[in-house]
PDB file of N, CA and C in Angstrom:
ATOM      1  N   UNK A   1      16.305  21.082  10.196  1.00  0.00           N
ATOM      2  CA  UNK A   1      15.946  21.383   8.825  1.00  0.00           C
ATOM      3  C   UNK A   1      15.742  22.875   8.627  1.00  0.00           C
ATOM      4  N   UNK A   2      15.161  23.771   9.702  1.00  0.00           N
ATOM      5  CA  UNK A   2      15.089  25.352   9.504  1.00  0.00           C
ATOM      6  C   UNK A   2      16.538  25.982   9.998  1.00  0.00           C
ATOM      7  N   UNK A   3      17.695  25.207   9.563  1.00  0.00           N
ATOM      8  CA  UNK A   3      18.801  26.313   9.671  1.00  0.00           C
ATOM      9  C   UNK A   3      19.343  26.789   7.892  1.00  0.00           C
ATOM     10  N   UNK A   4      19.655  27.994   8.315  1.00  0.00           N
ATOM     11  CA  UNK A   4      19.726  28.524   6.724  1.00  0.00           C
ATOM     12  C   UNK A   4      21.381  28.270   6.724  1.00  0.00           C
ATOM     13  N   UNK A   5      22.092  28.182   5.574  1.00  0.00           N
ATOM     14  CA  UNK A   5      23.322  27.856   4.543  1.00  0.00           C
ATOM     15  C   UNK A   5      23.538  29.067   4.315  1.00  0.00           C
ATOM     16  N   UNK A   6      24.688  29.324   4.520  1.00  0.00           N
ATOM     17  CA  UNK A   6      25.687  30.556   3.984  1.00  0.00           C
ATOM     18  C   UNK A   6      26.035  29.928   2.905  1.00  0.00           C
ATOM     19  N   UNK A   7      25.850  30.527   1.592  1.00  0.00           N
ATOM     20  CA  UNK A   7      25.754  30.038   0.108  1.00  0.00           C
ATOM     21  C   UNK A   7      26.469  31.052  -0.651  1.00  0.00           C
ATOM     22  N   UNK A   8      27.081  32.079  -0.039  1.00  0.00           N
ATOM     23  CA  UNK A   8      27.739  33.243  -0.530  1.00  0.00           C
ATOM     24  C   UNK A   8      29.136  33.246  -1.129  1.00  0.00           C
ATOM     25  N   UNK A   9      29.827  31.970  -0.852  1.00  0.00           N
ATOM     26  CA  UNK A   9      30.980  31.591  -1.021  1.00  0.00           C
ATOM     27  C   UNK A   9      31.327  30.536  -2.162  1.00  0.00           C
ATOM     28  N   UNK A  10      30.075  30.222  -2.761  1.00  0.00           N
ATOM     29  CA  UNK A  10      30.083  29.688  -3.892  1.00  0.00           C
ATOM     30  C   UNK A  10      30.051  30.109  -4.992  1.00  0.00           C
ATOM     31  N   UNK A  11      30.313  30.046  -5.979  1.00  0.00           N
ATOM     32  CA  UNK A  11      30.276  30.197  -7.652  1.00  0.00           C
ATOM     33  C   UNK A  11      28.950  30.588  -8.039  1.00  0.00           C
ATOM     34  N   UNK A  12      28.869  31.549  -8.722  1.00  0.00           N
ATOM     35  CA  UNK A  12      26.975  31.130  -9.692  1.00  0.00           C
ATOM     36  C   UNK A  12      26.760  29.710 -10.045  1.00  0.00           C
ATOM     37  N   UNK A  13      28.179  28.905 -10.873  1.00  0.00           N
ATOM     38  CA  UNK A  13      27.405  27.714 -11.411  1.00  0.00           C
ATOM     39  C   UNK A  13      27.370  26.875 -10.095  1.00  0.00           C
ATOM     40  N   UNK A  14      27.768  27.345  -9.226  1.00  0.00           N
ATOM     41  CA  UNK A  14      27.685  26.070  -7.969  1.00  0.00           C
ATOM     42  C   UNK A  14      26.168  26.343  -7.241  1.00  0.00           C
ATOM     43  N   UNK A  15      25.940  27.395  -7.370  1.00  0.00           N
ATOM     44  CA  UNK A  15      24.845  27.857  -6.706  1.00  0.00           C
ATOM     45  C   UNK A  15      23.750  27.681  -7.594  1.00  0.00           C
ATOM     46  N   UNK A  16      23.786  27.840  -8.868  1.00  0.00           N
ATOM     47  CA  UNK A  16      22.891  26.966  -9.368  1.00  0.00           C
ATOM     48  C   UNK A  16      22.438  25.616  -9.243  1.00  0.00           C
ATOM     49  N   UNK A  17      23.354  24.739  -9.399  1.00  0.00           N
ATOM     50  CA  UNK A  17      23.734  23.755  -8.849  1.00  0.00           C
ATOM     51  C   UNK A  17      22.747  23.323  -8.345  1.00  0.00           C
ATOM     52  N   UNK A  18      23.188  23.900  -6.674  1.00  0.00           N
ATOM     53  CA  UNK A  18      22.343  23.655  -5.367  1.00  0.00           C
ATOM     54  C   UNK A  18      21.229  23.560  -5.707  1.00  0.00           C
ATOM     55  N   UNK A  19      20.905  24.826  -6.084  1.00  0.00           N
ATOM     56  CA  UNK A  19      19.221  25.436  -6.593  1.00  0.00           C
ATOM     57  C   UNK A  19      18.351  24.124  -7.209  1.00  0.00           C
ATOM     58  N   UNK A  20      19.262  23.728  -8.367  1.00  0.00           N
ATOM     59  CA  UNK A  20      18.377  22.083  -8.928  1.00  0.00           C
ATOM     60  C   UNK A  20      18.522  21.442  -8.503  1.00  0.00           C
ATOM     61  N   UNK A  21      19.170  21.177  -7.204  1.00  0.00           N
ATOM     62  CA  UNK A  21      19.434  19.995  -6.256  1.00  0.00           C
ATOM     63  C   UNK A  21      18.049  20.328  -5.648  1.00  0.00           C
ATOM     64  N   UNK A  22      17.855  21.284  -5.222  1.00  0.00           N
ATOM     65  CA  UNK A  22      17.135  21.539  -4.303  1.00  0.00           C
ATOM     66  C   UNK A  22      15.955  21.297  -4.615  1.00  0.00           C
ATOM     67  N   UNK A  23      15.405  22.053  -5.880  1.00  0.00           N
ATOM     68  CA  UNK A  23      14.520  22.242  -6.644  1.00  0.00           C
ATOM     69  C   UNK A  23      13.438  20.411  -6.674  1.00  0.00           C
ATOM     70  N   UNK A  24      14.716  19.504  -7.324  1.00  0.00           N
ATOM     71  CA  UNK A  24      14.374  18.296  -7.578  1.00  0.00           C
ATOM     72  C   UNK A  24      14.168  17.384  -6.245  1.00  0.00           C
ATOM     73  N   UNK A  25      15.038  17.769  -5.063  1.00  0.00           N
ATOM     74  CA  UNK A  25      14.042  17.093  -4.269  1.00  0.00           C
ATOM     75  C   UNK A  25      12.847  17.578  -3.857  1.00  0.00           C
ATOM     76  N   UNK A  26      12.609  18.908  -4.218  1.00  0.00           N
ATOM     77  CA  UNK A  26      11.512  19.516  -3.563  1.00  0.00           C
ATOM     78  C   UNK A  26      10.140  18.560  -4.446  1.00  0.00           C
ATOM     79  N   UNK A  27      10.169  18.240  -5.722  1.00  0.00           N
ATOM     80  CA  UNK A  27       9.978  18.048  -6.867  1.00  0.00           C
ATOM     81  C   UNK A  27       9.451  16.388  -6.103  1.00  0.00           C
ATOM     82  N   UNK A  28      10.706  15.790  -5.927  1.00  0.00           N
ATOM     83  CA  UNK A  28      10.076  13.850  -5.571  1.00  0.00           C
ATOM     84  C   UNK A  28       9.766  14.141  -4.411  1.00  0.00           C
ATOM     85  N   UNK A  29       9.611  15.217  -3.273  1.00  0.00           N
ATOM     86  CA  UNK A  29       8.967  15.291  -2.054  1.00  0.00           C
ATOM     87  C   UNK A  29       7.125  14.876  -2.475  1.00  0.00           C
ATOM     88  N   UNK A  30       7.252  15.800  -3.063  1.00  0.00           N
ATOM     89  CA  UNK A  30       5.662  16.415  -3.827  1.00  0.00           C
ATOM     90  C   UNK A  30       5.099  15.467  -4.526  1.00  0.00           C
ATOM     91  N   UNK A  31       5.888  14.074  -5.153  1.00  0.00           N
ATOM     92  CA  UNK A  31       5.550  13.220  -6.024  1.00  0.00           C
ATOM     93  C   UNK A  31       5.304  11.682  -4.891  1.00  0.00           C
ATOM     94  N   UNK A  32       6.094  11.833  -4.015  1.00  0.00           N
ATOM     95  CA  UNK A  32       5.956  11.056  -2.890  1.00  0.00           C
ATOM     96  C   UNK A  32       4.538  10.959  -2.076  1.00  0.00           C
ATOM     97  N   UNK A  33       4.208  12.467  -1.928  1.00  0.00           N
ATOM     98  CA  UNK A  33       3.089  12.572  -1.362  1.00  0.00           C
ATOM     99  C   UNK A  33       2.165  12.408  -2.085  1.00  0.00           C
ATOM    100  N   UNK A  34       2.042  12.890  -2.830  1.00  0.00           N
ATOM    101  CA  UNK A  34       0.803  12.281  -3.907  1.00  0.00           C
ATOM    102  C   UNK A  34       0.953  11.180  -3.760  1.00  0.00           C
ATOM    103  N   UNK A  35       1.705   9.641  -3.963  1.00  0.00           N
ATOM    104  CA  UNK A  35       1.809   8.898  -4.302  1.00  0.00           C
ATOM    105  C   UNK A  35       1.068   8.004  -3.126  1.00  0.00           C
ATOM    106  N   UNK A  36       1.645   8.636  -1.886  1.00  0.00           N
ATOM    107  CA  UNK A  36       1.648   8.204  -0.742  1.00  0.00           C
ATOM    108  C   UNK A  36      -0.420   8.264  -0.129  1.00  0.00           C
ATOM    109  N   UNK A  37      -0.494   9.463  -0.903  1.00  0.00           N
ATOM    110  CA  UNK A  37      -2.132   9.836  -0.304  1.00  0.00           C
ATOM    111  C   UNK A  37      -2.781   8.917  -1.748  1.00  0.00           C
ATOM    112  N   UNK A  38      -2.556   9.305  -2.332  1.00  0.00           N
ATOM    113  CA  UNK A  38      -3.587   7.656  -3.697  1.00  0.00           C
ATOM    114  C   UNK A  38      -3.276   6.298  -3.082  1.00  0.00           C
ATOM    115  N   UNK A  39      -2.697   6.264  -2.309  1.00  0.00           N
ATOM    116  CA  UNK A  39      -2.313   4.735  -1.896  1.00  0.00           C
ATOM    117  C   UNK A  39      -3.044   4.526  -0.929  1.00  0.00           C
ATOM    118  N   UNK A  40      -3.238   5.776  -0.102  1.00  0.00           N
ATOM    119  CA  UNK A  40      -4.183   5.320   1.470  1.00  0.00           C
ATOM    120  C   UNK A  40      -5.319   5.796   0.697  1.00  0.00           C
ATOM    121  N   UNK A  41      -5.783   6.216  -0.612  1.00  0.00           N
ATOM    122  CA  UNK A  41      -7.211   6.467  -0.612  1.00  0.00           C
ATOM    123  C   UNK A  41      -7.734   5.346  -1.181  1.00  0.00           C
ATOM    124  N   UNK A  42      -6.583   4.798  -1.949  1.00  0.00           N
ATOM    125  CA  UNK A  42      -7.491   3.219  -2.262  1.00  0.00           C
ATOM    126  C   UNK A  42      -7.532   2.393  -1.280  1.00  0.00           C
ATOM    127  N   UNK A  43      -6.334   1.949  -0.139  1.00  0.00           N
ATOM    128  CA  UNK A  43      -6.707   1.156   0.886  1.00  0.00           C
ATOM    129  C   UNK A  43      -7.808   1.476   1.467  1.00  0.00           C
ATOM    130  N   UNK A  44      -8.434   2.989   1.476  1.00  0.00           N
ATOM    131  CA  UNK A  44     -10.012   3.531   2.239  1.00  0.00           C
ATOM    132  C   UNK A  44     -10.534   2.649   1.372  1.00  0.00           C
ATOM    133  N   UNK A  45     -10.288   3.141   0.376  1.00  0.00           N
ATOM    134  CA  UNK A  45     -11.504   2.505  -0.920  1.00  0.00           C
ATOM    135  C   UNK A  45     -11.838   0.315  -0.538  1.00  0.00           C
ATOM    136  N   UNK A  46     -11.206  -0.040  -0.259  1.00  0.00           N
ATOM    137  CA  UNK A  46     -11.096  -1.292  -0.303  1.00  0.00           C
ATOM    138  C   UNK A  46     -11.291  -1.556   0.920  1.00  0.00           C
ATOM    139  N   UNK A  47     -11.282  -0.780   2.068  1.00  0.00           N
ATOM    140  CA  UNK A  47     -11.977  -1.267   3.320  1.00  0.00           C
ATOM    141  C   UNK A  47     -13.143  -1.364   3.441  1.00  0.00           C
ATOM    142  N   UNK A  48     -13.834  -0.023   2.287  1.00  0.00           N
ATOM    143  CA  UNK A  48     -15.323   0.713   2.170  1.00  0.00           C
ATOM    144  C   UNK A  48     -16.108  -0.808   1.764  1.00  0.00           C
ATOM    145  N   UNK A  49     -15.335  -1.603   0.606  1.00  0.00           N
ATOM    146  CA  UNK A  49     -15.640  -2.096  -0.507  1.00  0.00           C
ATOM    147  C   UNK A  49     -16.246  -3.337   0.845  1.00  0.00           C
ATOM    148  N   UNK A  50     -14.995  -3.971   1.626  1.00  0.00           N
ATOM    149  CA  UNK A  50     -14.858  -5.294   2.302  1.00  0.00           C
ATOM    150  C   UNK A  50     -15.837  -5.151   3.007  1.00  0.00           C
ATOM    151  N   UNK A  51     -16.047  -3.804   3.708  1.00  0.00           N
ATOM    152  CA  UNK A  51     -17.670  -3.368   4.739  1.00  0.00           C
ATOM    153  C   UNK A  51     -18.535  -3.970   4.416  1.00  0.00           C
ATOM    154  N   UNK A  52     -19.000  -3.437   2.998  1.00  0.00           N
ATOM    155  CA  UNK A  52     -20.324  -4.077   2.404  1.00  0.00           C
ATOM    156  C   UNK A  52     -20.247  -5.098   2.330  1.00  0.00           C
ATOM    157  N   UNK A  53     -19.136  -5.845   1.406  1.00  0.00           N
ATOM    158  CA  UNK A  53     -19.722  -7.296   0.958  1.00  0.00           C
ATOM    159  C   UNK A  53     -19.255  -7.929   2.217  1.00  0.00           C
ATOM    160  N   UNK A  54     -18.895  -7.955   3.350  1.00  0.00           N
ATOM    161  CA  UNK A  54     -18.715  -8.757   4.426  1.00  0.00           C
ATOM    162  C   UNK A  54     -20.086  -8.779   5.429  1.00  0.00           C
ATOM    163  N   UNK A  55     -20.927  -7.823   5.091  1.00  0.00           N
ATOM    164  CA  UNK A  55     -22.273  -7.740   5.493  1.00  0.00           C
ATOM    165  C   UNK A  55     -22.977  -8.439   4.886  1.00  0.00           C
ATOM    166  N   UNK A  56     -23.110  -9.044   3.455  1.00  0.00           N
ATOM    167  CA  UNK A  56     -23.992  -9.956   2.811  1.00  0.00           C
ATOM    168  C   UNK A  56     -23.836 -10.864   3.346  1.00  0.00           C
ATOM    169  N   UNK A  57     -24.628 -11.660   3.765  1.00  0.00           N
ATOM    170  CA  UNK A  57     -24.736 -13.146   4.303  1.00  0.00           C
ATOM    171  C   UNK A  57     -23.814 -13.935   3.691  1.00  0.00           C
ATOM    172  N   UNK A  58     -22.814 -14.689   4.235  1.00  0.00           N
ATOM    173  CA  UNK A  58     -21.961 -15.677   4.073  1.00  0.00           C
ATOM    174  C   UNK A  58     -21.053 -15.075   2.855  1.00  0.00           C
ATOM    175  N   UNK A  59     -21.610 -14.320   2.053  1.00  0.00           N
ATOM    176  CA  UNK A  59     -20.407 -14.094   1.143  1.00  0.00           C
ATOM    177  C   UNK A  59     -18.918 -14.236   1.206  1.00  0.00           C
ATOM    178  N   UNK A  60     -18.387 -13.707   2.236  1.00  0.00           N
ATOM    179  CA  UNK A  60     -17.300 -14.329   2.210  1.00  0.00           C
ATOM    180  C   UNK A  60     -16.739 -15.891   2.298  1.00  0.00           C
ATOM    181  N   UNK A  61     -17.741 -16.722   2.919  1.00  0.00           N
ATOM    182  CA  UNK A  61     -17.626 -17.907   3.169  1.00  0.00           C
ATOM    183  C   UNK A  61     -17.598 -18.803   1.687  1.00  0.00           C
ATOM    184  N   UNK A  62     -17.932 -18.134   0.732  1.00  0.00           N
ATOM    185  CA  UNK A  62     -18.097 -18.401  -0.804  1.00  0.00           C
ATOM    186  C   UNK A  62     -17.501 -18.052  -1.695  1.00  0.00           C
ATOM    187  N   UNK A  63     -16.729 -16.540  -1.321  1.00  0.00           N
ATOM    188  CA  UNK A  63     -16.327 -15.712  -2.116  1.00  0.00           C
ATOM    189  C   UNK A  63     -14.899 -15.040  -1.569  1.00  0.00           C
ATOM    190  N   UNK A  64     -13.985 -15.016  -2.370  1.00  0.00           N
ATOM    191  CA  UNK A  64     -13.185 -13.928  -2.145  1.00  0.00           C
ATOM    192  C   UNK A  64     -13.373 -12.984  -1.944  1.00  0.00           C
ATOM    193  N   UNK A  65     -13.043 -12.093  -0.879  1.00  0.00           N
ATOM    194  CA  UNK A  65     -13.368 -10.819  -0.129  1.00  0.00           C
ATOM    195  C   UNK A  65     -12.801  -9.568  -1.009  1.00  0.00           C
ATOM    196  N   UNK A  66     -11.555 -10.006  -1.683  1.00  0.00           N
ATOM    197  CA  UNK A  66     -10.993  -9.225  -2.599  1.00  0.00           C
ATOM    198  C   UNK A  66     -11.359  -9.039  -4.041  1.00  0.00           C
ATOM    199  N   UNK A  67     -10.890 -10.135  -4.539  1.00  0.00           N
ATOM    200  CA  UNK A  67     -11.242 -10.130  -6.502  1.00  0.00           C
ATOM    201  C   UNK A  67     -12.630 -10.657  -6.344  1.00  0.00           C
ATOM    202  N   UNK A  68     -13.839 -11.454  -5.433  1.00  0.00           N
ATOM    203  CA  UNK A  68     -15.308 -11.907  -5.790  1.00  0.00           C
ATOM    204  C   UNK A  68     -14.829 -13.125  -6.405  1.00  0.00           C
ATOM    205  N   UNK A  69     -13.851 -13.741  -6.911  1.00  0.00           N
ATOM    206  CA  UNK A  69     -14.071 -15.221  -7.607  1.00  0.00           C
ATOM    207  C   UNK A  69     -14.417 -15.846  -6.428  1.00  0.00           C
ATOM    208  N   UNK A  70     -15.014 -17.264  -6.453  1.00  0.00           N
ATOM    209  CA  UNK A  70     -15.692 -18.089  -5.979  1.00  0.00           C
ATOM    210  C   UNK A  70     -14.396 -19.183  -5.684  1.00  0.00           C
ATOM    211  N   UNK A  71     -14.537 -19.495  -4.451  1.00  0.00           N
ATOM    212  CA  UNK A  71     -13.949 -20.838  -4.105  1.00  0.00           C
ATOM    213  C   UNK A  71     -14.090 -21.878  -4.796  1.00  0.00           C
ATOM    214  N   UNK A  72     -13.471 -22.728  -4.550  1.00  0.00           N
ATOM    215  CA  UNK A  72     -13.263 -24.238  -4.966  1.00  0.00           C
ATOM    216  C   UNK A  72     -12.386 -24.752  -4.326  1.00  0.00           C
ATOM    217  N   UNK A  73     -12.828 -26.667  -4.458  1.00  0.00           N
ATOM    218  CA  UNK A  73     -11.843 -27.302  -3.057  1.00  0.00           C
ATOM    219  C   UNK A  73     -10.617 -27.407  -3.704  1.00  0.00           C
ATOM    220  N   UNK A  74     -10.515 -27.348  -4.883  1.00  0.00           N
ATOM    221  CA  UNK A  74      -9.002 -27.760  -5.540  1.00  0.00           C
ATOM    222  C   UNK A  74      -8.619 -27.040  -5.954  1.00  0.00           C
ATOM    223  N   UNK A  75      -8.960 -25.858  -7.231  1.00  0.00           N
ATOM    224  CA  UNK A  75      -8.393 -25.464  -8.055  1.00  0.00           C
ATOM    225  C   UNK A  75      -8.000 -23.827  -7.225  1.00  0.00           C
ATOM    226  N   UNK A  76      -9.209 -22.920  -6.556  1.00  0.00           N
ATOM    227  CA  UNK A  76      -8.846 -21.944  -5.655  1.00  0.00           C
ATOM    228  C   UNK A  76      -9.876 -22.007  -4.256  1.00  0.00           C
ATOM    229  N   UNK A  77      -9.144 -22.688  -3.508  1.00  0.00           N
ATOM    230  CA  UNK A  77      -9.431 -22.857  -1.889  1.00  0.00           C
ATOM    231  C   UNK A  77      -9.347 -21.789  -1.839  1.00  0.00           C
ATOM    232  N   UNK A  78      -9.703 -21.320  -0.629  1.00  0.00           N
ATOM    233  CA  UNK A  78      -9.573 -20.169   0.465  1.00  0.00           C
ATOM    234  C   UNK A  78      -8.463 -20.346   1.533  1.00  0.00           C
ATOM    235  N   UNK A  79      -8.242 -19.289   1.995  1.00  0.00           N
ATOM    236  CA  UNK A  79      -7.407 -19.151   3.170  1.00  0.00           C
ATOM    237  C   UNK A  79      -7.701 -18.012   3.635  1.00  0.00           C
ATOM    238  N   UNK A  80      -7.040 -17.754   5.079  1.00  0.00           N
ATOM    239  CA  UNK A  80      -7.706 -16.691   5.628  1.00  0.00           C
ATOM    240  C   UNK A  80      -6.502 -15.513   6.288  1.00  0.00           C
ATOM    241  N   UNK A  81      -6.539 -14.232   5.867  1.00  0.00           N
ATOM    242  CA  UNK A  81      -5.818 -13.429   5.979  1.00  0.00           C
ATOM    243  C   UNK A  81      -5.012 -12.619   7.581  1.00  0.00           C
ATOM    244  N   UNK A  82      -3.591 -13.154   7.636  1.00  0.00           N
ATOM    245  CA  UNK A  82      -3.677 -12.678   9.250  1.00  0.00           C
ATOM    246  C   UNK A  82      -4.258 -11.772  10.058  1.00  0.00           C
ATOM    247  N   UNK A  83      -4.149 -10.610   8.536  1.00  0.00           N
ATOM    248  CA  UNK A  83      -4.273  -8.983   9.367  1.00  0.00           C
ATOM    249  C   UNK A  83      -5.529  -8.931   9.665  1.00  0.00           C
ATOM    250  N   UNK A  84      -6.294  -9.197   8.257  1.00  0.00           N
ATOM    251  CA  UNK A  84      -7.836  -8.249   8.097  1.00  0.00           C
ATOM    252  C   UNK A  84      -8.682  -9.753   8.779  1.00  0.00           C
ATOM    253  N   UNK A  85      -8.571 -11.162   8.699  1.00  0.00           N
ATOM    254  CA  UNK A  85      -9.291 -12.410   9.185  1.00  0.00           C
ATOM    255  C   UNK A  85     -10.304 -12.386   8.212  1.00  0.00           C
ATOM    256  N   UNK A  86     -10.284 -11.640   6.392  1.00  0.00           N
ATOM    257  CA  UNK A  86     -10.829 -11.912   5.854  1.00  0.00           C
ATOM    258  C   UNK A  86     -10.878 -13.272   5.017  1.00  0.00           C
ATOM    259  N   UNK A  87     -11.617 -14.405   4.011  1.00  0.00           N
ATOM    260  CA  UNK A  87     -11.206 -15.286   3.764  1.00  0.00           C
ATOM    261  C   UNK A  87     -10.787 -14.535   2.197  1.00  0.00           C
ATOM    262  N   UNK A  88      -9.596 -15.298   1.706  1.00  0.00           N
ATOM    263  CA  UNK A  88      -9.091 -14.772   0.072  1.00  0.00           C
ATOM    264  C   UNK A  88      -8.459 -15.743  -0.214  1.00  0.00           C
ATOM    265  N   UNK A  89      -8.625 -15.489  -1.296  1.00  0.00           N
ATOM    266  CA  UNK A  89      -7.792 -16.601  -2.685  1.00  0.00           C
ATOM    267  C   UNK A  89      -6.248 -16.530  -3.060  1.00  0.00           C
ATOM    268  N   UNK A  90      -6.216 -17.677  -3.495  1.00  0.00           N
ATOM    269  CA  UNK A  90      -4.492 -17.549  -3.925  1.00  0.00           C
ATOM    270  C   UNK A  90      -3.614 -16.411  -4.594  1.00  0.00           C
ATOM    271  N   UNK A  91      -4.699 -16.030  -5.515  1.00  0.00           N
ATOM    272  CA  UNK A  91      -4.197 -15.235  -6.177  1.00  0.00           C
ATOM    273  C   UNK A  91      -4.029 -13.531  -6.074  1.00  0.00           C
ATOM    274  N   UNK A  92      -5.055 -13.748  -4.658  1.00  0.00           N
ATOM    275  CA  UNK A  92      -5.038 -12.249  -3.960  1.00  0.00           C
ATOM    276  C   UNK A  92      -4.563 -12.443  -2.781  1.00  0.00           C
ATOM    277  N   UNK A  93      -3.219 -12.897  -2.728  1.00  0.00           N
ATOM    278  CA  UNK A  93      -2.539 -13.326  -0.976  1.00  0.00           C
ATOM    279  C   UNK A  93      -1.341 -14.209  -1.390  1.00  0.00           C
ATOM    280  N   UNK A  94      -0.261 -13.914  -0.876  1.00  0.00           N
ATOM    281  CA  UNK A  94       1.025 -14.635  -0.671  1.00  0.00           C
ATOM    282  C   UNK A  94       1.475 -14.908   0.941  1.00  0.00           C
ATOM    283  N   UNK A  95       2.062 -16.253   0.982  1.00  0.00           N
ATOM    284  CA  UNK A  95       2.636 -16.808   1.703  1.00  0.00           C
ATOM    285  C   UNK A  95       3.586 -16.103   2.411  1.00  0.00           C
ATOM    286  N   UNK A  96       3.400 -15.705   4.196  1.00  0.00           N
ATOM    287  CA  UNK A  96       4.712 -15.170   4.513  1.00  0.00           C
ATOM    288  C   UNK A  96       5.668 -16.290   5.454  1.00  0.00           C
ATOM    289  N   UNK A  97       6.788 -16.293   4.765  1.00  0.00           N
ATOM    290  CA  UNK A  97       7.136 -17.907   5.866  1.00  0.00           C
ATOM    291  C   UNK A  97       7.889 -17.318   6.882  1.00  0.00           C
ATOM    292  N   UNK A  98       8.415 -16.220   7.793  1.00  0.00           N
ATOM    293  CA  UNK A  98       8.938 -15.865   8.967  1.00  0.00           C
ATOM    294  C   UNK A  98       7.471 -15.921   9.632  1.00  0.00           C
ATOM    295  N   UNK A  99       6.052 -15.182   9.376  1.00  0.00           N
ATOM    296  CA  UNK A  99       5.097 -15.747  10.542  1.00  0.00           C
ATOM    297  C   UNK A  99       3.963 -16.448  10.052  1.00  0.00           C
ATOM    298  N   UNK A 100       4.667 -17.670   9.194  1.00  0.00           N
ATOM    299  CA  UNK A 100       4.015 -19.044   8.446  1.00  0.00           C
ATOM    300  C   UNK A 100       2.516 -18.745   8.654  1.00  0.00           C
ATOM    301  N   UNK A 101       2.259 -17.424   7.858  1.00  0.00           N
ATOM    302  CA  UNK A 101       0.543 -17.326   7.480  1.00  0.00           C
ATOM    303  C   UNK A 101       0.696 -16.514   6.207  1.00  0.00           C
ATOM    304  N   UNK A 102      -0.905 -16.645   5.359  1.00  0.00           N
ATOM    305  CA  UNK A 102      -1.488 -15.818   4.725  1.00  0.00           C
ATOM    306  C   UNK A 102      -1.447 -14.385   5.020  1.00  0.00           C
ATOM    307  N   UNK A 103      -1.008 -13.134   3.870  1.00  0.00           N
ATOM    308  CA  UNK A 103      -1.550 -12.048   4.216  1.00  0.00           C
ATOM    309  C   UNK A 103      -1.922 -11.978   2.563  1.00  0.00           C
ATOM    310  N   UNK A 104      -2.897 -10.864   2.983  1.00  0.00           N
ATOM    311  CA  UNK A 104      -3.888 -10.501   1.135  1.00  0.00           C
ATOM    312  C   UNK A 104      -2.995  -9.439   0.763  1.00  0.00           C
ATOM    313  N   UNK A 105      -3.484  -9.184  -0.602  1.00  0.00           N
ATOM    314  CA  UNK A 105      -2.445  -8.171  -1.156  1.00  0.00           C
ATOM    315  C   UNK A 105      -2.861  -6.631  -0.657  1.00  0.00           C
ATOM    316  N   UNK A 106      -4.093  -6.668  -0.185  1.00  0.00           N
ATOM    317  CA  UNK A 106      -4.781  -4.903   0.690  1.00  0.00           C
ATOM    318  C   UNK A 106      -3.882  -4.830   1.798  1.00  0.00           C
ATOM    319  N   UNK A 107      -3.559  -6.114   2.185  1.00  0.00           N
ATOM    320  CA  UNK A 107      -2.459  -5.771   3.556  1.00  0.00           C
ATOM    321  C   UNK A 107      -1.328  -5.639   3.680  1.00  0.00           C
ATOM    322  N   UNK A 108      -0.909  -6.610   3.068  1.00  0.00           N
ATOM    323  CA  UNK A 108       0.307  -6.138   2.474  1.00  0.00           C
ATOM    324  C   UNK A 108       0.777  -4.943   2.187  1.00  0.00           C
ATOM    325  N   UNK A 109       0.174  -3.908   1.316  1.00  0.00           N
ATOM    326  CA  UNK A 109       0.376  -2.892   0.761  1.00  0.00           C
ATOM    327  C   UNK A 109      -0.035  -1.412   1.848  1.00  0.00           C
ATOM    328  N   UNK A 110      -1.253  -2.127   2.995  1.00  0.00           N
ATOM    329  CA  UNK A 110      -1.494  -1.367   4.297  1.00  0.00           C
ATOM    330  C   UNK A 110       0.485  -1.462   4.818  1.00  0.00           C
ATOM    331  N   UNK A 111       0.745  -2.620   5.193  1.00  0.00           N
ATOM    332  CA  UNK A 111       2.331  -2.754   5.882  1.00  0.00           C
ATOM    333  C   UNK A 111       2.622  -1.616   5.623  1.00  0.00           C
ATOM    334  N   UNK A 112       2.961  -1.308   4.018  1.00  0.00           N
ATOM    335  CA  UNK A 112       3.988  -1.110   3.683  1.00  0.00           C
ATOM    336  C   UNK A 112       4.140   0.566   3.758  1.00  0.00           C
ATOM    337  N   UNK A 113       2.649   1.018   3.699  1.00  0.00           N
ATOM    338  CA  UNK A 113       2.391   2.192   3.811  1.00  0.00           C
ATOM    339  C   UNK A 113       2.417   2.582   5.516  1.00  0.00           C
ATOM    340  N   UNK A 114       2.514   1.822   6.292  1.00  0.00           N
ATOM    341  CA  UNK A 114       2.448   1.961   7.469  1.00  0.00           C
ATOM    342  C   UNK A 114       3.728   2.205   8.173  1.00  0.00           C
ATOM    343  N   UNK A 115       4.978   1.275   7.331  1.00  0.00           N
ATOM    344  CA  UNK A 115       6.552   1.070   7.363  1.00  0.00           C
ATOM    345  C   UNK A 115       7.040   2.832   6.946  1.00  0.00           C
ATOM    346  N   UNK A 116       6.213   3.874   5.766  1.00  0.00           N
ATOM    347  CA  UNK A 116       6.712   4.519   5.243  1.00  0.00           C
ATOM    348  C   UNK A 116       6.451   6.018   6.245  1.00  0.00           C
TER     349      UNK A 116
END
């Protein structure tokens, strides 16, 4: 990446060109990273969050670790999350069927930032 381009052999408008080529990835580099650091500061944020309320007595055993709604045997059971072994609700966790378990949507989105 630190070798320099002999650019001397081009046109002004070609070399402009380049310049907003350049310019604009420099541009979604910068938008990436931002994007990339708000993403791990909320996954901090939501580990901070799971700390506490996983310290209240049984709460999780009652409660979704994620959104706080309350279990139920029918309408929102619990299940329990591969990554974090927190318990969560349907609606904060999808089905992965290659390793036929639960993951929550905080982990999920850990993966994915982890993949990047």
């Amino acid at each position: 990446m630190g070798r320099k381009l002999d650019l001397s052999g081009l046109t002004d408008e070609e070399a402009e060109h380049v310049l907003q080529v350049v310019q604009r990835d420099f541009s979604l580099r910068k938008k990436e990273e931002e994007r990339l650091s708000e993403m791990k500061q909320k996954l901090d944020e939501e580990g901070n969050k799971c700390s506490i309320l996983s310290k209240q007595q049984k709460f999780n055993e009652h409660c979704c670790i994620r959104c706080c709604s309350p279990f139920t045997f029918l309408i929102n059971s619990k299940r329990q999350c591969q990554d974090c072994k927190y318990n969560i609700c349907k609606s904060c966790s999808s089905y992965q069927k290659k390793e036929k378990a639960w993951i929550c949507s905080v982990c999920q989105q850990a993966r994915l930032f982890h993949r990047e």
